[in-house]
Protein backbone atom coordinates (compact mmCIF):
# COMPACT_ATOMS: atom_id res chain seq x y z
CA UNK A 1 0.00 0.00 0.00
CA UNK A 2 1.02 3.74 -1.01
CA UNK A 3 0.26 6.33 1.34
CA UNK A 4 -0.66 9.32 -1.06
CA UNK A 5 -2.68 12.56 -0.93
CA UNK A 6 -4.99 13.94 -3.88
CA UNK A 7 -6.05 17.12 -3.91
CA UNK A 8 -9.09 18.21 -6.40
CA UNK A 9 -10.11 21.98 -6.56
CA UNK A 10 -12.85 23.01 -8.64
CA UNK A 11 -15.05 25.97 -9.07
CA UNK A 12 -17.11 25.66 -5.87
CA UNK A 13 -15.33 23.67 -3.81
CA UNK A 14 -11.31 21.70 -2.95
CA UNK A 15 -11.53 18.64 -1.42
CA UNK A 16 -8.75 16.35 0.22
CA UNK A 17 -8.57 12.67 0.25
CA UNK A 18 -5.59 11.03 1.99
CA UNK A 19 -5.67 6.87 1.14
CA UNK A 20 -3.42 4.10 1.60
CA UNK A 21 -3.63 2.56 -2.34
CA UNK A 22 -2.85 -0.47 -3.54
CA UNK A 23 -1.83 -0.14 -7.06
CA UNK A 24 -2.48 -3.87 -7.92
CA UNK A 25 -5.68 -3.91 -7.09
CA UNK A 26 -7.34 -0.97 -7.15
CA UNK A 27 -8.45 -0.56 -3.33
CA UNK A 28 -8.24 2.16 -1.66
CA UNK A 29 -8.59 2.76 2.02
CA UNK A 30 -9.34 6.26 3.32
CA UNK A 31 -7.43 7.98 6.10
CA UNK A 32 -9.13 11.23 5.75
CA UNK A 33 -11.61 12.61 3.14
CA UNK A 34 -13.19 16.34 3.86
CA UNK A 35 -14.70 19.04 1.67
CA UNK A 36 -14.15 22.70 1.84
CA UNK A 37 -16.91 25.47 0.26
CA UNK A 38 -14.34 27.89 -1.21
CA UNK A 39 -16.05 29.14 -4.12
CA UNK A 40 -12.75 29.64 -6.09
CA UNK A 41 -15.10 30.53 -9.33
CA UNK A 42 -16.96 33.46 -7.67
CA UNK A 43 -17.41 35.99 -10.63
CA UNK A 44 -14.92 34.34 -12.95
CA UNK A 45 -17.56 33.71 -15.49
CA UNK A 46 -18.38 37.27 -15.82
CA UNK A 47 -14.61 38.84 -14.98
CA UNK A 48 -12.46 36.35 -16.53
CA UNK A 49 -10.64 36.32 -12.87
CA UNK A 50 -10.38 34.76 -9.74
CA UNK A 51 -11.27 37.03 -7.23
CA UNK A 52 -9.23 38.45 -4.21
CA UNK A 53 -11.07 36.48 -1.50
CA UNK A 54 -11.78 33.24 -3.40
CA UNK A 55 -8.33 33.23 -3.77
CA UNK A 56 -7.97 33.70 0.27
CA UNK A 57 -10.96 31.37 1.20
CA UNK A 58 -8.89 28.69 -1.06
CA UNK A 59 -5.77 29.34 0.51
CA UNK A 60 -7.04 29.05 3.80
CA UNK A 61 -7.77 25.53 2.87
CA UNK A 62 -4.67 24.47 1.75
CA UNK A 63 -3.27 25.61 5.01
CA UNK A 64 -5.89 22.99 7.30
CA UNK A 65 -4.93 20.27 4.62
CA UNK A 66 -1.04 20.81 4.69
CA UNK A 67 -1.62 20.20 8.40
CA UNK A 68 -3.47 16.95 7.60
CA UNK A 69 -1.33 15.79 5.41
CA UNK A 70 1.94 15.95 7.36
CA UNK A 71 -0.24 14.53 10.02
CA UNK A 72 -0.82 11.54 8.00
CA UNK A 73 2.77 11.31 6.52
CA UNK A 74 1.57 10.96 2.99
CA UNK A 75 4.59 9.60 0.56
CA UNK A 76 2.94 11.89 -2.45
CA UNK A 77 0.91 15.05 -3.19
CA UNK A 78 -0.83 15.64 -6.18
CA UNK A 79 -2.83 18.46 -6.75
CA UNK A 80 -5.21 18.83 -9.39
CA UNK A 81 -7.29 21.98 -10.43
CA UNK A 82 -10.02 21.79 -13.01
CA UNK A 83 -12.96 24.62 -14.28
CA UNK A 84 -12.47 27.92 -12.70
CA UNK A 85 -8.32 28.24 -12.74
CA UNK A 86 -8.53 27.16 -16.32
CA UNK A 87 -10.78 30.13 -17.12
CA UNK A 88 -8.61 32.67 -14.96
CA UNK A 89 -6.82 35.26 -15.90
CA UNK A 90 -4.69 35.39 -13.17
CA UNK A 91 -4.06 31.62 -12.74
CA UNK A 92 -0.69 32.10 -12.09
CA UNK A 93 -1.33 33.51 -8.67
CA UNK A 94 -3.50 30.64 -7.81
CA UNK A 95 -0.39 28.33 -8.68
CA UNK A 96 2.14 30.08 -6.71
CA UNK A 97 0.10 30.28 -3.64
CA UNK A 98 -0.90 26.83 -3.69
CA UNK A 99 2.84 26.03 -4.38
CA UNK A 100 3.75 28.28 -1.80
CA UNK A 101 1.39 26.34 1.16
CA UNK A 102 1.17 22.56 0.01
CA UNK A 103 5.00 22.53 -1.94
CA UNK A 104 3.54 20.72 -5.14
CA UNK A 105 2.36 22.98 -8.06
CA UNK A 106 -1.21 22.34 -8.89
CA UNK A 107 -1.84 21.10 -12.22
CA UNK A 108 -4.45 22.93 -14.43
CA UNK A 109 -6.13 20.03 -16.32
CA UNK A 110 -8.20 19.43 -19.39
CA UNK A 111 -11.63 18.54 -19.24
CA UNK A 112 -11.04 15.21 -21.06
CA UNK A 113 -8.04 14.92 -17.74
CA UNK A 114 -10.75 15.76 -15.26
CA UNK A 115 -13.41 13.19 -17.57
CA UNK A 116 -10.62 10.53 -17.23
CA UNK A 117 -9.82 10.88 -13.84
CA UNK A 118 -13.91 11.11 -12.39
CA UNK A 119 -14.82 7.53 -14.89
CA UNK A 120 -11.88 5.77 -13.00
CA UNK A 121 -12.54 6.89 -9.68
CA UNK A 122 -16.84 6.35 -10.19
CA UNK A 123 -16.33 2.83 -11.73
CA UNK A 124 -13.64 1.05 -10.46
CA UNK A 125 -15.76 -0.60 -7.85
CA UNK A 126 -18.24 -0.97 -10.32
CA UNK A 127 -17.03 -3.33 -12.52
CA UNK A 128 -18.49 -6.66 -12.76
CA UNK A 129 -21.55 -5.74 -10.77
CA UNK A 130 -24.34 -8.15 -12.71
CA UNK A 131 -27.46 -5.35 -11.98
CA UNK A 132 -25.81 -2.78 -13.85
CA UNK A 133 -25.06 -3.09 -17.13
CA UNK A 134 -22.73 -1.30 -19.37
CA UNK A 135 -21.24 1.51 -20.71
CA UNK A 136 -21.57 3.53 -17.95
CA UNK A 137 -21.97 7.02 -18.98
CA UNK A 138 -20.22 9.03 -16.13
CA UNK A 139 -21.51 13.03 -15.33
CA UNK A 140 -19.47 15.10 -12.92
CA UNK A 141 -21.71 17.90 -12.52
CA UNK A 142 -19.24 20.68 -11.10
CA UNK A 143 -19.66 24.22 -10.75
CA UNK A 144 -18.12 26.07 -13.59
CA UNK A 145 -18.27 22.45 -15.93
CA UNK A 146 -19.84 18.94 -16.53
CA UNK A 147 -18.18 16.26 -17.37
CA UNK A 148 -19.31 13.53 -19.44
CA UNK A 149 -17.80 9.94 -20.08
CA UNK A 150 -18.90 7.10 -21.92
CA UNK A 151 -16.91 3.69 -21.30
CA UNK A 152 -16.83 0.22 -19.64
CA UNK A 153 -13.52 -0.74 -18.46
CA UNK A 154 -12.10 2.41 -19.90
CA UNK A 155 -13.05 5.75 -21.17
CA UNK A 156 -14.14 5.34 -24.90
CA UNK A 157 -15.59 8.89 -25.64
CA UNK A 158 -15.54 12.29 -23.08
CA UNK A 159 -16.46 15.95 -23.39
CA UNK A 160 -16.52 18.59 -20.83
CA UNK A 161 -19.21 21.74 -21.26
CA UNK A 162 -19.44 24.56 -19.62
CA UNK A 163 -22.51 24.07 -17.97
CA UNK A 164 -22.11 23.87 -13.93
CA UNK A 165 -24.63 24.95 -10.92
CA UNK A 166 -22.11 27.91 -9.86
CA UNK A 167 -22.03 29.45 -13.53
CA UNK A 168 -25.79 28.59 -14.57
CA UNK A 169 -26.60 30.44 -10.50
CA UNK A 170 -24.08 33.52 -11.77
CA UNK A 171 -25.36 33.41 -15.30
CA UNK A 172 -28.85 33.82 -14.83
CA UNK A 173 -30.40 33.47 -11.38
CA UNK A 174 -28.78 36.95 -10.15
CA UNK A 175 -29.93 39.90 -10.15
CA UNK A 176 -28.24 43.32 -8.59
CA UNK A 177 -25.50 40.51 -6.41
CA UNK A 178 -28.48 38.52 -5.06
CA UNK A 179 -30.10 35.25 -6.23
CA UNK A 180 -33.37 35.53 -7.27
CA UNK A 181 -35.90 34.10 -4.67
CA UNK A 182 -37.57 31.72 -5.79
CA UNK A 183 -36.82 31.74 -9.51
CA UNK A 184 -38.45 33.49 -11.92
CA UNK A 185 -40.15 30.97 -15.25
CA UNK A 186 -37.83 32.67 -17.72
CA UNK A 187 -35.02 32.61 -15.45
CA UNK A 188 -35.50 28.61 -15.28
CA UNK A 189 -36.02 28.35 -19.14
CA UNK A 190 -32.87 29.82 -20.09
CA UNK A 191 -30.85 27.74 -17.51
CA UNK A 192 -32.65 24.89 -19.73
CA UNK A 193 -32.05 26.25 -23.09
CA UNK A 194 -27.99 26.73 -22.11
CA UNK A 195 -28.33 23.07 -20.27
CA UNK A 196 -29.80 21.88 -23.52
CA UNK A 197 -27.44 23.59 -25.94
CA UNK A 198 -24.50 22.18 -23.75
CA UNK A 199 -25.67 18.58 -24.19
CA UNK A 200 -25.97 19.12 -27.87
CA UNK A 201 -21.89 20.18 -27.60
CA UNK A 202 -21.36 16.94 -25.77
CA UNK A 203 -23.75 14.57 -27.70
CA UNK A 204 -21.26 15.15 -30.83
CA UNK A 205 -18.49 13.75 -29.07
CA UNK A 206 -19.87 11.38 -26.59
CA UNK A 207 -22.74 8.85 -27.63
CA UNK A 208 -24.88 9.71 -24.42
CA UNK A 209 -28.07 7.62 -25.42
CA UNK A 210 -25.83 4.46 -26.20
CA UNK A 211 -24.95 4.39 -22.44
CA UNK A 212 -26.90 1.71 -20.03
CA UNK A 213 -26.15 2.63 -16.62
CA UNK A 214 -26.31 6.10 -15.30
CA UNK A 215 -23.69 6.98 -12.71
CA UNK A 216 -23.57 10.56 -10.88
CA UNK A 217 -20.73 12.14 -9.28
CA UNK A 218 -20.42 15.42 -7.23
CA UNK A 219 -22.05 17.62 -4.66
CA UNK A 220 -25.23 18.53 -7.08
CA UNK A 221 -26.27 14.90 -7.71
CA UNK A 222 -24.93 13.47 -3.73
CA UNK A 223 -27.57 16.35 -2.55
CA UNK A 224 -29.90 15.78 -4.84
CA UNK A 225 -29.83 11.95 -3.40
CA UNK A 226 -29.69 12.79 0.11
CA UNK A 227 -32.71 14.62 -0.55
CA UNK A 228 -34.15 11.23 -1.85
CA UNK A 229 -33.53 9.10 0.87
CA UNK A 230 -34.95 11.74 3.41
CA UNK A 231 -31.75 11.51 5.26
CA UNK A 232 -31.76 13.90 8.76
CA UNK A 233 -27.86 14.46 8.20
CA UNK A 234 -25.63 13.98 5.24
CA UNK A 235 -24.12 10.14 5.46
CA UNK A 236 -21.68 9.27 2.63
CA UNK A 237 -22.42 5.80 3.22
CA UNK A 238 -26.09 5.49 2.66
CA UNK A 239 -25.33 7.82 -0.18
CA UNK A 240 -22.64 5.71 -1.79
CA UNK A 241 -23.99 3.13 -4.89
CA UNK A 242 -27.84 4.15 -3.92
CA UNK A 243 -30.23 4.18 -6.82
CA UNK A 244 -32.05 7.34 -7.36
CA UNK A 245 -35.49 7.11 -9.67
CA UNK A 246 -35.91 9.65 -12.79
CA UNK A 247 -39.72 10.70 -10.42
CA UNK A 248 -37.97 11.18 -7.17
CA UNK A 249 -35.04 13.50 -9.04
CA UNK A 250 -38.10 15.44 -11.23
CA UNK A 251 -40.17 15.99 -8.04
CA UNK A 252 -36.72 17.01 -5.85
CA UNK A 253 -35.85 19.70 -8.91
CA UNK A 254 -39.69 20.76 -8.57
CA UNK A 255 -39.30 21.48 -5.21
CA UNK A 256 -36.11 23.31 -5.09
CA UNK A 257 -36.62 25.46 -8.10
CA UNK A 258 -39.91 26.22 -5.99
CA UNK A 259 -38.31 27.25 -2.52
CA UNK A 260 -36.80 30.64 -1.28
CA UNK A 261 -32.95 30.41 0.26
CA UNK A 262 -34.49 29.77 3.98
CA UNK A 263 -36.53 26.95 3.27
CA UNK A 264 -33.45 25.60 0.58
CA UNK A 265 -31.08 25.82 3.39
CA UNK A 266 -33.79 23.76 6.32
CA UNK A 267 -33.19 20.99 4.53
CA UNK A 268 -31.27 18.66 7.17
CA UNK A 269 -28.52 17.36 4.76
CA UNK A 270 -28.16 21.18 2.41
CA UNK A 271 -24.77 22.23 3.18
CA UNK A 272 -24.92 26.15 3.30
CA UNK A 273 -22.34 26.43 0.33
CA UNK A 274 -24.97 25.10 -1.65
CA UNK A 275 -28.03 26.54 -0.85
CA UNK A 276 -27.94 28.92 -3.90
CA UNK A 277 -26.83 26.69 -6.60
CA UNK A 278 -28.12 23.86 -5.55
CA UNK A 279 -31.49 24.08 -8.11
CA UNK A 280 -28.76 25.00 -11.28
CA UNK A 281 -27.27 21.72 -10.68
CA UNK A 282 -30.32 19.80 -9.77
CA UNK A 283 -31.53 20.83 -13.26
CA UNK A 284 -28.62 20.07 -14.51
CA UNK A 285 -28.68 16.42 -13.66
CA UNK A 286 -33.16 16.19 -14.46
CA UNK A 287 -31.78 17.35 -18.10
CA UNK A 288 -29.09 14.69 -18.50
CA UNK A 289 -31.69 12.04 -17.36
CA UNK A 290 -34.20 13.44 -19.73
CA UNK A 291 -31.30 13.17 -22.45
CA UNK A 292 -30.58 9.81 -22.51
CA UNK A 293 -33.55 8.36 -21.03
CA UNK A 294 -32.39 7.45 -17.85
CA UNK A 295 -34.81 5.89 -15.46
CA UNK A 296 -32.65 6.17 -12.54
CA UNK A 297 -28.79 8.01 -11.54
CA UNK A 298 -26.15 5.75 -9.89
CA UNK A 299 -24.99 7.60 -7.52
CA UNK A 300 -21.44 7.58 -6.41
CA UNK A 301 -19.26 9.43 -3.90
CA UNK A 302 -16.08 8.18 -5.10
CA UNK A 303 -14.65 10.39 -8.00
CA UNK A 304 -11.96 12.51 -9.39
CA UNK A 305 -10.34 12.45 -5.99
CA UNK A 306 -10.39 8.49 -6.36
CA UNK A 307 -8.83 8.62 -9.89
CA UNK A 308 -6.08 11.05 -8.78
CA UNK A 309 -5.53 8.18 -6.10
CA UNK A 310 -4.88 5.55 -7.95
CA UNK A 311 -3.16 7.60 -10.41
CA UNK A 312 -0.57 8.75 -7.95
CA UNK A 313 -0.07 5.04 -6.09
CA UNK A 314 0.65 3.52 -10.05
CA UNK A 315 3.19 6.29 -10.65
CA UNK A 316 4.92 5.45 -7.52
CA UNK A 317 4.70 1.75 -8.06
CA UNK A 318 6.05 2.44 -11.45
CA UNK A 319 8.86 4.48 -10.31
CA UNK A 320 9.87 1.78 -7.54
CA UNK A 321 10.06 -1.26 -10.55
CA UNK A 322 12.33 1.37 -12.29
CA UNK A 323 14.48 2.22 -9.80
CA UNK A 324 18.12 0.33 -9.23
CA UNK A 325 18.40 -2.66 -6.61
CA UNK A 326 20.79 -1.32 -4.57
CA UNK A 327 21.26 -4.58 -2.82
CA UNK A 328 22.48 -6.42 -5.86
């Protein structure tokens, strides 16, 4: 086992996972796995930069998980950065204060990286599983992007949009620096009509309605779920590989895109980083179902964070093979 650390920063949120991997096989155990609501993409969709205190609120979390990660003695860092700091402007500060905290220079990836890593990290315990049938067709619903992935063992098609809960909330739920409350209609239709256009980008790459088993990954779809199973707190566990119905997700968008902000954030498992774009990315997710005719979402909290995992233990495992025997 490989003691490693993967970092994954996106546009609304950096999360840590710190795993002993095993290479060989694919498990992973978790030592420590936390989320952080940073909101690195505040305003980058309309100023082409990453604000002053994103870039602060972000910071400040790379501070708590350089603690946690000397705690844990992790052999290897990797640090992975995906919608927002590839839109930026200024994305150099981002990588020298990151660099500057944590000692590893985060790595501004592709959307077909991010795609990559979030299919290996969603299906890897998937595989063989006789009540699911494949391809899967993988959707990482982030803030600033969504990922999509079509493959069974391994990734056959992938597109990323730029369709996400923070930049459809930004985009067209607010008005004068404050989210609209509830939602206007027309605000709702053209969060459709730029979900819709976005899946017509990714439909000419990836063959979405050729997929057989829905999976969902990130905070939009994991609420969404929680939702579902009328959980009083958010549990990862009853969350993890539950089954999610295309009524229960049309009656949970319904609902949200129905609610003001205080009775969005009573909901026992709404974590208050979400509150606002929570009904972007629910709608998000009701579109992709309606897409490919998905009676149900997979839901899965393993993810990019996973695939950076494994990634990082196979490097290291790779780099030990190559190295000399000093003892012969």
């Amino acid at each position: 086992m490989t003691r490693v650390a993967a970092i994954d920063c996106g546009t609304n949120s950096i999360r840590l996972l710190v795993a002993d991997a095993d290479p060989g096989t694919g498990e992973l155990v978790d030592l420590d796995r936390r989320m952080t609501i940073v909101r690195l993409g505040q305003g980058v969709d309309r100023t082409g930069r990453l604000a002053p205190d994103a870039l602060e609120r972000t910071f400040a979390a790379c501070r708590e998980y350089a603690a946690v990660i000397k705690e844990h003695g992790a052999e290897r860092v990797r640090f992975v950065a995906t919608s927002a700091s590839r839109d930026a402007e200024n994305r150099d500060e981002f990588v020298r204060g990151v660099l500057d905290i944590l000692g590893v220079e985060p790595e501004v990836i592709s959307g077909d990286q991010e795609a990559e890593f979030s299919f290996t990290g969603a299906t890897k315990e998937l595989t063989g599983r006789d009540d699911l049938a494949t391809p899967y067709l993988v959707v990482d619903i982030g803030g600033g992007s969504t990922e999509f992935v079509v493959g069974t063992d391994r990734v056959q098609a992938a597109r990323s949009v730029d369709v996400g809960c923070v930049r459809m909330t930004e985009r067209h739920l607010v008005r004068d620096g404050v989210v609209t409350d509830p939602p206007a209609p027309e605000q709702l239709d053209a969060i459709r009509a730029d979900i819709e256009a976005a899946l017509d980008l990714a439909e000419r790459t990836v063959p979405l309605k050729e997929a057989r088993t829905l999976v969902g990954l990130a905070g939009s779809v994991t609420t969404v779920a929680a939702i579902a199973l009328g959980l009083d707190a958010y549990d990862w566990r009853a969350i993890h590989h539950s089954r999610i119905p295309y009524d229960q997700v049309s009656d949970i968008v319904r609902r949200l895109t129905h609610a003001t902000h205080d009775e969005r954030a009573a909901i026992p498992v709404m974590h208050a980083g979400r509150v606002d774009v929570i009904a972007a990315g629910a709608l998000v997710l009701l579109a992709i179902m309606d897409r490919v005719g998905a009676r149900e979402v997979v839901v899965s909290e393993h993810d990019i964070l996973d695939g950076i995992a494994y990634k990082v233990a196979q490097e290291v495992e790779e780099q030990q093979k190559d190295a000399p025997d000093l003892e012969a």
